[in-house]
C-alpha atoms as a PDB file:
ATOM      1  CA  UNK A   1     -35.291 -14.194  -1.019  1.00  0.00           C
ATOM      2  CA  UNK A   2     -33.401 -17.400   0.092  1.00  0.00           C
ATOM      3  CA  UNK A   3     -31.433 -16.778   3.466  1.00  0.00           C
ATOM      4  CA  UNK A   4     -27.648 -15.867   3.475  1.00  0.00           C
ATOM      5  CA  UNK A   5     -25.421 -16.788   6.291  1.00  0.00           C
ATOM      6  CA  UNK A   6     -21.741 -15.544   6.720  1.00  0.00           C
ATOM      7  CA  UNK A   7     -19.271 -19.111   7.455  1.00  0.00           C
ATOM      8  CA  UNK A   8     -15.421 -19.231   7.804  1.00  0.00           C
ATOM      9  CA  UNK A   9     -13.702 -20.400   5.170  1.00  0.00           C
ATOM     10  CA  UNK A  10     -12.521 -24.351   5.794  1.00  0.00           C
ATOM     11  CA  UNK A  11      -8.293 -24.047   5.068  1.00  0.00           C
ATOM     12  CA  UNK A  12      -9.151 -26.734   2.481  1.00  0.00           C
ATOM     13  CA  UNK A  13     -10.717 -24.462   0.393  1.00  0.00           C
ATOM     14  CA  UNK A  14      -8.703 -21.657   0.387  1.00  0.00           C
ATOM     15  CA  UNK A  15      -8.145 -21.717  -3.367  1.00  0.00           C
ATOM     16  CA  UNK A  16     -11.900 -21.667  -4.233  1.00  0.00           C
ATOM     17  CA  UNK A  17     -12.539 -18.823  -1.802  1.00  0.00           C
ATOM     18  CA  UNK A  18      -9.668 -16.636  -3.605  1.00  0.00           C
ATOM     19  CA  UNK A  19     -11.392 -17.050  -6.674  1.00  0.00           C
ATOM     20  CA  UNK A  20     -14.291 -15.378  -5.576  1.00  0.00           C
ATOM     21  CA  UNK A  21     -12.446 -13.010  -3.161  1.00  0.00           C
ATOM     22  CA  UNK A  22     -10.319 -12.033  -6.795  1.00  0.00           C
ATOM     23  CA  UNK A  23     -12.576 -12.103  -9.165  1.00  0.00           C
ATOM     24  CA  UNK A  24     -13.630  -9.214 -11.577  1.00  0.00           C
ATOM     25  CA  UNK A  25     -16.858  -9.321 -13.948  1.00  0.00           C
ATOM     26  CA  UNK A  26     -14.543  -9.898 -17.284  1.00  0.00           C
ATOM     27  CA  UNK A  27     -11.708 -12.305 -15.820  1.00  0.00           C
ATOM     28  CA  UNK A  28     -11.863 -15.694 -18.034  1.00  0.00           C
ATOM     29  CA  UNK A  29     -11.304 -19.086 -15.712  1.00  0.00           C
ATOM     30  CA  UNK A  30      -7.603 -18.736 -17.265  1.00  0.00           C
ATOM     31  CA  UNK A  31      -7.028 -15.217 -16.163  1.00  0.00           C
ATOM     32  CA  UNK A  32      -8.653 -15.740 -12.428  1.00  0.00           C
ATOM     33  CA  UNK A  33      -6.502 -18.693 -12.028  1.00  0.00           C
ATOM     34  CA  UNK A  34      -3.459 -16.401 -13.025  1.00  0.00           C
ATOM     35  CA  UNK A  35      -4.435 -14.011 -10.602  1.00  0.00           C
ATOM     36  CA  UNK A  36      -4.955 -16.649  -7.593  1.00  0.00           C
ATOM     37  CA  UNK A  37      -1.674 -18.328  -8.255  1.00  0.00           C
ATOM     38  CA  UNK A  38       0.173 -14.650  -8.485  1.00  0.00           C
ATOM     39  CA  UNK A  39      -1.393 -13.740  -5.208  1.00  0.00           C
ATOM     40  CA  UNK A  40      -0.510 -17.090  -3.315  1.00  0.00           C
ATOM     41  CA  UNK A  41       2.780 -17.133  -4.799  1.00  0.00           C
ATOM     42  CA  UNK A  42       2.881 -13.138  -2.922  1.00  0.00           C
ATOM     43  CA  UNK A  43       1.719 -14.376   0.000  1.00  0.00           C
ATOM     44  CA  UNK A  44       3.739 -17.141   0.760  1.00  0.00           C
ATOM     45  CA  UNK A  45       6.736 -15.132  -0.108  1.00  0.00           C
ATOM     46  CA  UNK A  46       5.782 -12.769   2.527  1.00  0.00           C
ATOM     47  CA  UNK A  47       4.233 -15.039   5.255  1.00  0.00           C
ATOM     48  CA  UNK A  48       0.717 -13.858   4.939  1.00  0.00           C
ATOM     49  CA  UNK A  49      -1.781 -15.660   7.202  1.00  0.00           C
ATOM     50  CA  UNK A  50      -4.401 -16.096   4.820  1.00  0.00           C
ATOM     51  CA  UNK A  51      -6.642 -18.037   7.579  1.00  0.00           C
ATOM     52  CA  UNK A  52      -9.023 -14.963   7.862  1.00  0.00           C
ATOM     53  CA  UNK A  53     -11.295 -15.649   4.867  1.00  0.00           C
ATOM     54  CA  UNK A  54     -15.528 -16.252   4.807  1.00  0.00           C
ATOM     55  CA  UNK A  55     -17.764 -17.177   2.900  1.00  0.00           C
ATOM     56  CA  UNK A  56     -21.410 -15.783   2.490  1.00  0.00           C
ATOM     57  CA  UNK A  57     -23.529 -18.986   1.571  1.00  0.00           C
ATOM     58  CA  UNK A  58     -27.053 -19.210   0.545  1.00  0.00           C
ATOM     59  CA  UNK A  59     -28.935 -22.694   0.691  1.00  0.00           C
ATOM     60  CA  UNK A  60     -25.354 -23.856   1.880  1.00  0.00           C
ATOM     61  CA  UNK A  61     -23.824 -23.055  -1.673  1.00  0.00           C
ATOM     62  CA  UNK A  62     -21.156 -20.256  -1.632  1.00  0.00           C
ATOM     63  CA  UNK A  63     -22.097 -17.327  -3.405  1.00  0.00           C
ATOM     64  CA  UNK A  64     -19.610 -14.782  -2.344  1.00  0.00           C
ATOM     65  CA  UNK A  65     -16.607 -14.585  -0.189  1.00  0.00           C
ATOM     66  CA  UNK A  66     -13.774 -12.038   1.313  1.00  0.00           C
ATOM     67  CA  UNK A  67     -10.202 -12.308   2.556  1.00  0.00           C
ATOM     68  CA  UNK A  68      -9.144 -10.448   5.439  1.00  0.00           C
ATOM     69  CA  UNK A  69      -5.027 -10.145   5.699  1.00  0.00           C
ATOM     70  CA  UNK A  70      -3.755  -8.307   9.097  1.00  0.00           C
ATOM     71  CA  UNK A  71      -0.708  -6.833   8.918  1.00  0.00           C
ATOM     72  CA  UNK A  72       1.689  -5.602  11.303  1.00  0.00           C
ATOM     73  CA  UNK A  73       0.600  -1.291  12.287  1.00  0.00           C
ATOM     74  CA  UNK A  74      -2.752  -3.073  13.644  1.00  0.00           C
ATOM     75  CA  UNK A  75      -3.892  -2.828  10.316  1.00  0.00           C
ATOM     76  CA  UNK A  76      -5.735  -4.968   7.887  1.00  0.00           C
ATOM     77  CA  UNK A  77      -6.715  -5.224   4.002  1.00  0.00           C
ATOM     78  CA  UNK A  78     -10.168  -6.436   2.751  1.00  0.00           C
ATOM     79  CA  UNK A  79     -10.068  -8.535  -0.596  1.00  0.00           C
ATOM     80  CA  UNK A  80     -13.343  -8.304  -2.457  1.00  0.00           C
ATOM     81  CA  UNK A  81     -14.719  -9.449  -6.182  1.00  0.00           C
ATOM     82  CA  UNK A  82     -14.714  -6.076  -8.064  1.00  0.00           C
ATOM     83  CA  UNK A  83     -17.322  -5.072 -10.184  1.00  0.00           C
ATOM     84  CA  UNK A  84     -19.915  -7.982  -9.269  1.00  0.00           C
ATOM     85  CA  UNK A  85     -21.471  -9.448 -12.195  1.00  0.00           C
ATOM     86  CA  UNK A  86     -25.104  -8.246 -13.205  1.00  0.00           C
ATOM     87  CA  UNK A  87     -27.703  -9.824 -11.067  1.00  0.00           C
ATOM     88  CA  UNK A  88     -25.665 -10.937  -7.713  1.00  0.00           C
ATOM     89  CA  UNK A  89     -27.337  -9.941  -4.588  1.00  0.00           C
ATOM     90  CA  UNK A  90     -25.539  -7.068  -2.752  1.00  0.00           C
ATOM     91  CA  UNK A  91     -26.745  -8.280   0.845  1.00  0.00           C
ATOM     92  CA  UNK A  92     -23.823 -11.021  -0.056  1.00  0.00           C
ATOM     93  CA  UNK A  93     -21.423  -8.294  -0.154  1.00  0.00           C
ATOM     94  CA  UNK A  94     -22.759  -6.096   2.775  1.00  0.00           C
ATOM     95  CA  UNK A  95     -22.911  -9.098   5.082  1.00  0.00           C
ATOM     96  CA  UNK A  96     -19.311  -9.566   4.543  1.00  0.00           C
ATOM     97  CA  UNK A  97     -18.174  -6.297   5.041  1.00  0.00           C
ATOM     98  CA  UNK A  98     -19.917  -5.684   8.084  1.00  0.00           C
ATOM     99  CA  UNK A  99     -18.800  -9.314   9.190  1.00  0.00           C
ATOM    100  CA  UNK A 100     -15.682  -8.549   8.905  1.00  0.00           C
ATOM    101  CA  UNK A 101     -15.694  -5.318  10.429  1.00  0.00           C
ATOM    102  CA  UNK A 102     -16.717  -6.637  13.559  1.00  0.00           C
ATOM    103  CA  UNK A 103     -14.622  -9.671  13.539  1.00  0.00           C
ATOM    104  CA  UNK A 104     -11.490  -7.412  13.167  1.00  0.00           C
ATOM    105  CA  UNK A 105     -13.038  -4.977  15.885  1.00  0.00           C
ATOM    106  CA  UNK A 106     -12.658  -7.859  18.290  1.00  0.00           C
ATOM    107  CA  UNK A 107      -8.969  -8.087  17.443  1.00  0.00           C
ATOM    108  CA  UNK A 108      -5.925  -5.496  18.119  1.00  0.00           C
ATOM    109  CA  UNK A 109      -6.635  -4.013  14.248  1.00  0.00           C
ATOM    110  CA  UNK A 110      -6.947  -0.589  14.021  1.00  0.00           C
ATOM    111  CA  UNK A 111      -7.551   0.294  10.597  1.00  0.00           C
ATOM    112  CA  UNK A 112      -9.109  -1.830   7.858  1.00  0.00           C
ATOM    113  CA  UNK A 113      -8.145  -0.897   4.263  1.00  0.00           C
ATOM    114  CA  UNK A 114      -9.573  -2.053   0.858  1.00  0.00           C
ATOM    115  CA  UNK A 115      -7.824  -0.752  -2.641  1.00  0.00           C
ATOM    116  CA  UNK A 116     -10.657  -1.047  -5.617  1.00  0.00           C
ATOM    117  CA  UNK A 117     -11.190  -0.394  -9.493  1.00  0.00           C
ATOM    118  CA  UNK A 118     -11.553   3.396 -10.238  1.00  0.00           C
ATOM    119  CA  UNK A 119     -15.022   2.311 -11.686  1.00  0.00           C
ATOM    120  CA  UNK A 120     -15.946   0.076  -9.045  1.00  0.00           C
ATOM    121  CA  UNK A 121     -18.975   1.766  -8.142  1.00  0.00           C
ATOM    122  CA  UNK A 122     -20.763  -1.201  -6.804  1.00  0.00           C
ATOM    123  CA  UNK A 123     -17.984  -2.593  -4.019  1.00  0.00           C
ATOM    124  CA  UNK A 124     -17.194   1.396  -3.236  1.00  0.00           C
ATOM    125  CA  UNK A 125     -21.252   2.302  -2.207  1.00  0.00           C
ATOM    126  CA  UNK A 126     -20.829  -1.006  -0.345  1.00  0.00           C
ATOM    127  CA  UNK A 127     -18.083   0.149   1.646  1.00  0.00           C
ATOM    128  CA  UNK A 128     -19.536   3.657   1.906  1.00  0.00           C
ATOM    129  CA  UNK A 129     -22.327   2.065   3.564  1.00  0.00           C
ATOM    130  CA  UNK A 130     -20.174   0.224   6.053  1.00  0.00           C
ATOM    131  CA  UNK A 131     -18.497   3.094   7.120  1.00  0.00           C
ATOM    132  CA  UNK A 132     -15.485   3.073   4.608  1.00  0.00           C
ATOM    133  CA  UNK A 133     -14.364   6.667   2.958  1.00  0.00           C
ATOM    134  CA  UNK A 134     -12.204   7.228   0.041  1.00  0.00           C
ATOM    135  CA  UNK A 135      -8.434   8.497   1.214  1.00  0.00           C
ATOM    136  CA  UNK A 136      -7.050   8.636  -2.309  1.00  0.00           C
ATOM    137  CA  UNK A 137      -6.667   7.932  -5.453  1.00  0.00           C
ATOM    138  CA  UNK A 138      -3.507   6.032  -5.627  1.00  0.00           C
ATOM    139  CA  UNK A 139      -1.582   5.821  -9.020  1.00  0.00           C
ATOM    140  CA  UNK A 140       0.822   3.236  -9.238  1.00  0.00           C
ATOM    141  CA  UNK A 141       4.263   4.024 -10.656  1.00  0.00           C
ATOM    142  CA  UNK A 142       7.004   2.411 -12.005  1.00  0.00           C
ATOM    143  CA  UNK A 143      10.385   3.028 -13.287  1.00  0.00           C
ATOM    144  CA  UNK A 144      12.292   0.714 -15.691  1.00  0.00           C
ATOM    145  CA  UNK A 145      16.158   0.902 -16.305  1.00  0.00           C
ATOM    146  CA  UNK A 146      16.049  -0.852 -19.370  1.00  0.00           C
ATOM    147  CA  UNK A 147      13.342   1.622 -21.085  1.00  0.00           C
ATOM    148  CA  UNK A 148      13.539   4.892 -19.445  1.00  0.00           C
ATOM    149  CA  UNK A 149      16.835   7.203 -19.746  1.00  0.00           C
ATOM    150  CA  UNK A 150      18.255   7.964 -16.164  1.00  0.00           C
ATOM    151  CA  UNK A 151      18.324  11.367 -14.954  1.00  0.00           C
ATOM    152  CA  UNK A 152      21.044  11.527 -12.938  1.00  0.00           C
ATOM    153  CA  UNK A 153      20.061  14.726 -10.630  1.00  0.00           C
ATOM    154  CA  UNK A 154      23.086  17.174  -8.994  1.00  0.00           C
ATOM    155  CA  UNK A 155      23.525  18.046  -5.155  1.00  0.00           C
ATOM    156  CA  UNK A 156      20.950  20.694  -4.372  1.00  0.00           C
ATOM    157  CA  UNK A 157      22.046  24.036  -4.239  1.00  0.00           C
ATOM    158  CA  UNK A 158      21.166  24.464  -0.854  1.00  0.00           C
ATOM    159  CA  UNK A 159      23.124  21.417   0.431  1.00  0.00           C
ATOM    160  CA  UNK A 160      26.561  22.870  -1.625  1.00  0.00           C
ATOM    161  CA  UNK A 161      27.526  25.096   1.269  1.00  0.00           C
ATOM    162  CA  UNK A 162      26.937  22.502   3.900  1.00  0.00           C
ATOM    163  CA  UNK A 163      27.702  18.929   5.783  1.00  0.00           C
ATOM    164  CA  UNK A 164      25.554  16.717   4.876  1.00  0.00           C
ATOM    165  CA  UNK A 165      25.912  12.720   5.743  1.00  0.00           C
ATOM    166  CA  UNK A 166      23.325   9.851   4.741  1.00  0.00           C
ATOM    167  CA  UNK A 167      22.663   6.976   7.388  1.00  0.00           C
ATOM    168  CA  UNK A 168      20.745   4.134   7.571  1.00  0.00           C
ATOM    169  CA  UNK A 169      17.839   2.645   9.766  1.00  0.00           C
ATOM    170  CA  UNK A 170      19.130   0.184  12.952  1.00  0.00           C
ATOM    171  CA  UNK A 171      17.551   0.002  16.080  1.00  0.00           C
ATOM    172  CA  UNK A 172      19.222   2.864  17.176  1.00  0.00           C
ATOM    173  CA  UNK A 173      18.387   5.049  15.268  1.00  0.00           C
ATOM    174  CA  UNK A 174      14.859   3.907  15.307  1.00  0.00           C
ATOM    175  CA  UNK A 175      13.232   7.250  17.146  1.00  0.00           C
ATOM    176  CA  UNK A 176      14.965   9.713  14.553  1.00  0.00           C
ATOM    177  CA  UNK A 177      13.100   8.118  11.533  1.00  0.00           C
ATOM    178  CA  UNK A 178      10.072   8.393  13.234  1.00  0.00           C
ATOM    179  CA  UNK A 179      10.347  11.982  14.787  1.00  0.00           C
ATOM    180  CA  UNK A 180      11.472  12.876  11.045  1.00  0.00           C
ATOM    181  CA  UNK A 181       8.861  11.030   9.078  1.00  0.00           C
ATOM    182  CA  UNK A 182       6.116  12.275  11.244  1.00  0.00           C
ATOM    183  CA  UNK A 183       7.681  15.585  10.775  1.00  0.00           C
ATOM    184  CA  UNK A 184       7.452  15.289   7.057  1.00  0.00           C
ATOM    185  CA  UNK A 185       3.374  14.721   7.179  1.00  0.00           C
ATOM    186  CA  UNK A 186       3.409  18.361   7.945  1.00  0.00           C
ATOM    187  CA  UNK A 187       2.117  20.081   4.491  1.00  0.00           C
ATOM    188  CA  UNK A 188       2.187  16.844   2.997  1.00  0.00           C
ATOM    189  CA  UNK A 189       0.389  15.589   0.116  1.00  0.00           C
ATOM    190  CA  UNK A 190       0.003  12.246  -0.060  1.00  0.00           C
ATOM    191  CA  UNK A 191      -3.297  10.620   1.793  1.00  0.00           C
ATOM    192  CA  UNK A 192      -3.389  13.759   3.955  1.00  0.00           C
ATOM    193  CA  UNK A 193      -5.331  12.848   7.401  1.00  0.00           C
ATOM    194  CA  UNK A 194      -4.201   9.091   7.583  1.00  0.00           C
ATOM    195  CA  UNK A 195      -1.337   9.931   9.525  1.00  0.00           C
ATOM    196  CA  UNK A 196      -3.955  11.117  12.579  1.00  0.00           C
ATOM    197  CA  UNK A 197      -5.420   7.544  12.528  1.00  0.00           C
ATOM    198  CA  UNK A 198      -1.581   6.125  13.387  1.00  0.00           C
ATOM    199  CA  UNK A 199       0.586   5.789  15.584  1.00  0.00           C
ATOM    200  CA  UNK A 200       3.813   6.297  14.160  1.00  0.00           C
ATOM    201  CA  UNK A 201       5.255   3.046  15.508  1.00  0.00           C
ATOM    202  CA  UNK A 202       2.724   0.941  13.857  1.00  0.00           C
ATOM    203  CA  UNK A 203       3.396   3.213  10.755  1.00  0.00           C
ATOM    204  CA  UNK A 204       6.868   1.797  10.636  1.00  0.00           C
ATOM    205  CA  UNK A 205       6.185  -1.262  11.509  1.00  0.00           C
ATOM    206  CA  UNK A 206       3.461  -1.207   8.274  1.00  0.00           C
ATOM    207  CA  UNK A 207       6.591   0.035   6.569  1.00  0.00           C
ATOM    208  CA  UNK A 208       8.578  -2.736   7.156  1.00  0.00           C
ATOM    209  CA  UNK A 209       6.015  -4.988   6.125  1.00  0.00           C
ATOM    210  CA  UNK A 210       6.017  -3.353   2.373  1.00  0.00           C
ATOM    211  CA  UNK A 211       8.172  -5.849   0.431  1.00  0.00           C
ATOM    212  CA  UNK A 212      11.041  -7.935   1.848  1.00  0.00           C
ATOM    213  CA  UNK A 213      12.556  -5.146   4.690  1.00  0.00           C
ATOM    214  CA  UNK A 214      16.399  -4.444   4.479  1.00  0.00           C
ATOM    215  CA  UNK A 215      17.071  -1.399   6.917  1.00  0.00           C
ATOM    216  CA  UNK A 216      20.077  -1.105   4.569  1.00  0.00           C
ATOM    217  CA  UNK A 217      17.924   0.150   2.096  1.00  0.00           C
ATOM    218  CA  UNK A 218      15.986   2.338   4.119  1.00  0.00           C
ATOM    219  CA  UNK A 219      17.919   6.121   3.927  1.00  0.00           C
ATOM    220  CA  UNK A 220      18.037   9.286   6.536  1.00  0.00           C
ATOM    221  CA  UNK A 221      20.119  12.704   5.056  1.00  0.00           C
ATOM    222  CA  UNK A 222      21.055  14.654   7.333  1.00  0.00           C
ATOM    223  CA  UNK A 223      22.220  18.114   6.804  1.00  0.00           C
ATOM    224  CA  UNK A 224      24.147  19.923   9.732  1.00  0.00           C
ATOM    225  CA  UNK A 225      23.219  17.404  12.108  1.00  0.00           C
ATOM    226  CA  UNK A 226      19.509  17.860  11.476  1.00  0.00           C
ATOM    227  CA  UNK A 227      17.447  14.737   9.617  1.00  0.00           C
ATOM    228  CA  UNK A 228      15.705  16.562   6.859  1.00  0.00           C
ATOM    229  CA  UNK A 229      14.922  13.996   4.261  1.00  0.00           C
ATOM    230  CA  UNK A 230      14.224  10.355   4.115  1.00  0.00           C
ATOM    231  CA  UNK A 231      13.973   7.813   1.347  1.00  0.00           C
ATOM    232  CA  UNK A 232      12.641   3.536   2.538  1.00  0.00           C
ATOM    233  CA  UNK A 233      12.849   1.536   0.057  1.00  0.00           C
ATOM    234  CA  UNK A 234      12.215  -2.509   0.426  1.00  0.00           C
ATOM    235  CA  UNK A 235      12.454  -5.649  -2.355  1.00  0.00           C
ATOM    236  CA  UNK A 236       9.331  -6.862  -4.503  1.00  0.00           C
ATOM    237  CA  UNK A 237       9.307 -10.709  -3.386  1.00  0.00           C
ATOM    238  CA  UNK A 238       8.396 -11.559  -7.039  1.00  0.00           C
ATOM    239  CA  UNK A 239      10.164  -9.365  -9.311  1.00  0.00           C
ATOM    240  CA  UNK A 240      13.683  -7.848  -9.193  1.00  0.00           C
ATOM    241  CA  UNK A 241      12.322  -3.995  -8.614  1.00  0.00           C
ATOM    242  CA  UNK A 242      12.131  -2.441  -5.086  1.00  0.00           C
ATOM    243  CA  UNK A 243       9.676  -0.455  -4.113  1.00  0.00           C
ATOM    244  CA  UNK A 244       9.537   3.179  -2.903  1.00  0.00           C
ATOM    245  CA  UNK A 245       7.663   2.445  -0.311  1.00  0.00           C
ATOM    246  CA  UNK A 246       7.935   6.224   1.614  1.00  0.00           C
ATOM    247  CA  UNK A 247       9.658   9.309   0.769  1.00  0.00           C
ATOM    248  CA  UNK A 248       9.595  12.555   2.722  1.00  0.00           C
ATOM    249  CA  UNK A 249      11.149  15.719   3.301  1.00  0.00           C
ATOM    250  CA  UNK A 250      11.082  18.127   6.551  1.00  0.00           C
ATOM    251  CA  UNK A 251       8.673  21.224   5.220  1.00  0.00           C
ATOM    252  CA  UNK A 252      11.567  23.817   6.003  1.00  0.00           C
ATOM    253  CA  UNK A 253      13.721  21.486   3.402  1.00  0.00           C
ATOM    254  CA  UNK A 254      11.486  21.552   0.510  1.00  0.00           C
ATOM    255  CA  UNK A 255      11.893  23.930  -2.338  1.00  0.00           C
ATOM    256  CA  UNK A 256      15.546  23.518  -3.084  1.00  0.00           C
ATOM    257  CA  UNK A 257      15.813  19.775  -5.200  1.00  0.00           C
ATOM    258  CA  UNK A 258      16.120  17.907  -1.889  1.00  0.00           C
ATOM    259  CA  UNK A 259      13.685  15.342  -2.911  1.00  0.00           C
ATOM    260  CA  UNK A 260      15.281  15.507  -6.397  1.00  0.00           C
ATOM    261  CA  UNK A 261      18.493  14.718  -5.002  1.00  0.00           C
ATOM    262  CA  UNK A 262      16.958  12.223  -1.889  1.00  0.00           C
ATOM    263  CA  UNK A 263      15.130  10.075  -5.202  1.00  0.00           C
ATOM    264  CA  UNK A 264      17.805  10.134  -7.216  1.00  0.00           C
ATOM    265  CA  UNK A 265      19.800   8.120  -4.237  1.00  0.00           C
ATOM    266  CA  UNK A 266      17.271   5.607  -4.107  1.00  0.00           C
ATOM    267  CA  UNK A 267      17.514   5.166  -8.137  1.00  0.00           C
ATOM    268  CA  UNK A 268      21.017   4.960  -7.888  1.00  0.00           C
ATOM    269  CA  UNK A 269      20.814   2.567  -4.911  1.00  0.00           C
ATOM    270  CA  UNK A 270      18.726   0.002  -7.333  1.00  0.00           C
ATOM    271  CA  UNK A 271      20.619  -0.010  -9.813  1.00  0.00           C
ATOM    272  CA  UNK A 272      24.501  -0.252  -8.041  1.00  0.00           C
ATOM    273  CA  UNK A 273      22.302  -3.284  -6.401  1.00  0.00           C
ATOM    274  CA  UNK A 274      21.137  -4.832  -9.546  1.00  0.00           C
ATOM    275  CA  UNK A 275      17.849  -4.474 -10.112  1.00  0.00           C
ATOM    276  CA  UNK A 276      15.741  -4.004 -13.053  1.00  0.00           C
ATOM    277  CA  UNK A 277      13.575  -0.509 -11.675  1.00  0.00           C
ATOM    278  CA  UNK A 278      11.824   0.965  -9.134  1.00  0.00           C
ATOM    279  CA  UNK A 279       7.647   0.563  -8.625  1.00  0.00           C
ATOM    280  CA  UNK A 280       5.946   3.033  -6.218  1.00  0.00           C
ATOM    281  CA  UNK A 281       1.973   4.613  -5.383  1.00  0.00           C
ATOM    282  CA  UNK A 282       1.299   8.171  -5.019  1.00  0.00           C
ATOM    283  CA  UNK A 283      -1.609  10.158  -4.214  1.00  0.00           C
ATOM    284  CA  UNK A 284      -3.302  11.246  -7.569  1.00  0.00           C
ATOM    285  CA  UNK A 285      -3.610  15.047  -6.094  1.00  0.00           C
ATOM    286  CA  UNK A 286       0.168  15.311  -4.974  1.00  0.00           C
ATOM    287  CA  UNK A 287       1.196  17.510  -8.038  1.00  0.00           C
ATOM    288  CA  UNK A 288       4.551  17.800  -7.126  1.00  0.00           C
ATOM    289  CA  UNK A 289       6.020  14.348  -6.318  1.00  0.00           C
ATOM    290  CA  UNK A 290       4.137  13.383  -9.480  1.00  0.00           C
ATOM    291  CA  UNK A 291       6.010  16.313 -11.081  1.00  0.00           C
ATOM    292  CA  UNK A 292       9.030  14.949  -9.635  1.00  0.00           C
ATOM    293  CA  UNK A 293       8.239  11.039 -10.475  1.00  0.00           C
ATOM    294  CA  UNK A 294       7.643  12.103 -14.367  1.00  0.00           C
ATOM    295  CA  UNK A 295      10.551  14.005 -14.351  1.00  0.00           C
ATOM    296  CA  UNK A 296      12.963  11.127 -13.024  1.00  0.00           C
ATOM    297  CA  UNK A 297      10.882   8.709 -15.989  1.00  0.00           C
ATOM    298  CA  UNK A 298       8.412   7.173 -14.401  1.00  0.00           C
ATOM    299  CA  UNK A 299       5.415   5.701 -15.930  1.00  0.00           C
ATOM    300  CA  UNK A 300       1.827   4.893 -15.048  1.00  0.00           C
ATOM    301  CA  UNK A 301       1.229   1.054 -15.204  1.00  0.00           C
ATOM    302  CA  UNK A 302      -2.411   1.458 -13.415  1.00  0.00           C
ATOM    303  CA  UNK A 303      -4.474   2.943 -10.791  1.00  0.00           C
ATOM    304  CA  UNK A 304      -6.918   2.205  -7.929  1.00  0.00           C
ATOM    305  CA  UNK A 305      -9.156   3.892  -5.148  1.00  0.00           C
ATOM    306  CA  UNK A 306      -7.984   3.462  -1.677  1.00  0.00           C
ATOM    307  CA  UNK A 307     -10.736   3.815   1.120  1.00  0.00           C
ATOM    308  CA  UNK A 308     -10.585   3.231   4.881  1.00  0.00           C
ATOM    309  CA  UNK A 309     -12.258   2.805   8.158  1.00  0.00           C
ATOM    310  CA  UNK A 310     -10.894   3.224  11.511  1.00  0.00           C
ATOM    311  CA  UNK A 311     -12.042   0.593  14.134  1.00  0.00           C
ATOM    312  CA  UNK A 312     -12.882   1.728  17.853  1.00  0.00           C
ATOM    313  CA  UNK A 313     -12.389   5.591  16.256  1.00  0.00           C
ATOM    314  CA  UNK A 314     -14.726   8.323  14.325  1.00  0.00           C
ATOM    315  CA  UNK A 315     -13.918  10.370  11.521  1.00  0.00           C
END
């Protein structure tokens, strides 16, 4: 076997190391240079330092490669080829990960994150081996104005007979979002255990790095002077759709349509603000917001396997 070496990638290629980072067994040239130019055109619209990229090289030819993209919440996503073709040697792959692993270990990153193909058996036993586990299954939803019917959903029952009052996230009102979304983790469904792995602060500041941030758009209820609900909700940089990017409700709340009538703000938020729909991801085994999702006409457009590992913790 010919030695493999891991290298940074030189800024000068950055295109040719996206190609392999983005690459999937059946892409054609044409639909891997679609898929670069889509993801630079993301980036750039949302500042991503894209200088954390290597190559694996063998005989000084590049045979593989990975892009590493912190985000703020100390946390980071790993870009790999999915579904390597027949025939390419896995210690390319495993060299990476566990390259990058301990490159990011060095920095203030706290969790590294890597979204794959359902049937990307190959790149999943990779990360496996590295230390990665499977969090969920995320499907990814989206809701179109122009081809679904709106549901337009009635004050819950339970808020009829009280005072209820919906603010927005400043500064100041910074510490009730967070004691209220941490509050809604309890009972909840979606990627159960990953809130123990964050802090909430770097939670919200992930948050806020979902889309283009507007803490207009990002929604507290309160009902008797208690935060029960909350709805964030920031702008795709490439479409005209924002995205639900967190929706919870206090476990003492649920039951009685408050996340009924806490979604159907956010619809009608979108669409008094002009845009086309709303995209979100939900945990494949969270029955009832999908129940809830389906119900307001959502759709699934596709779906993909989240794992994780914690750096400097166990699990």
């Amino acid at each position: 076997m010919s030695a493999i070496s891991i290298k940074p990638v030189p800024s000068h290629h950055l295109r040719k190391a996206l190609r392999l980072s983005l690459a999937g067994q059946d892409h054609s040239a044409a639909a891997l240079e679609l898929r670069v130019n889509t993801f630079l055109e993301y980036a750039r619209a949302l500042s991503f330092d894209l200088s954390r990229q290597w190559f694996c090289e063998s005989n000084g030819r590049p045979i593989a490669a990975c892009t590493c993209i912190e985000s703020p919440g100390r946390t980071a996503m790993l870009l790999l080829p999915s579904r390597p073709a027949a025939g390419s040697d896995p210690r390319a792959r495993h060299q990476l990960i566990t390259h990058v692993i301990n490159e990011e270990a060095k920095r203030d990153v706290r969790l590294l994150q890597s979204l794959i193909e359902i049937d990307d058996d190959q790149v999943r036993l990779s990360l496996e081996h590295a230390g990665f586990r499977e969090i969920a299954v995320l499907l990814y939803l989206e809701l179109n104005f122009s081809k679904n019917p709106i549901v337009h959903m009635s004050t819950p029952v339970a808020l009829h007979e009280t005072s209820f009052v919906w603010s927005h996230y400043d500064e100041v009102s910074h510490r009730r979002f967070a004691d209220l979304i941490q509050a809604t983790y309890e009972g909840g469904l979606d990627c159960p255990g990953l809130s123990e792995l964050r802090d909430i602060d770097d939670v919200i500041a992930g948050h806020k790095a979902a889309g283009r941030f507007d803490p207009t758009r990002w929604l507290l209820l309160e009902c008797d002077g208690v935060a029960i609900a909350c709805v964030l909700l920031s702008e795709s940089p490439l479409r005209p759709m924002l995205e639900l990017v967190y929706m919870g409700v206090r476990p003492e709340a649920r039951g009685n349509g408050v996340g009924s009538y806490v979604l159907s703000r956010a619809i009608h938020l979108a669409q008094s603000q002009g845009y086309q729909g709303i995209t979100l991801a939900v945990d494949a085994r969270n029955a009832p917001a999908r129940t809830l999702y389906q119900a307001a006409g959502f759709n699934s457009t596709h779906s993909r396997r989240a794992m994780i590992r914690p750096l400097g913790l166990t699990f």
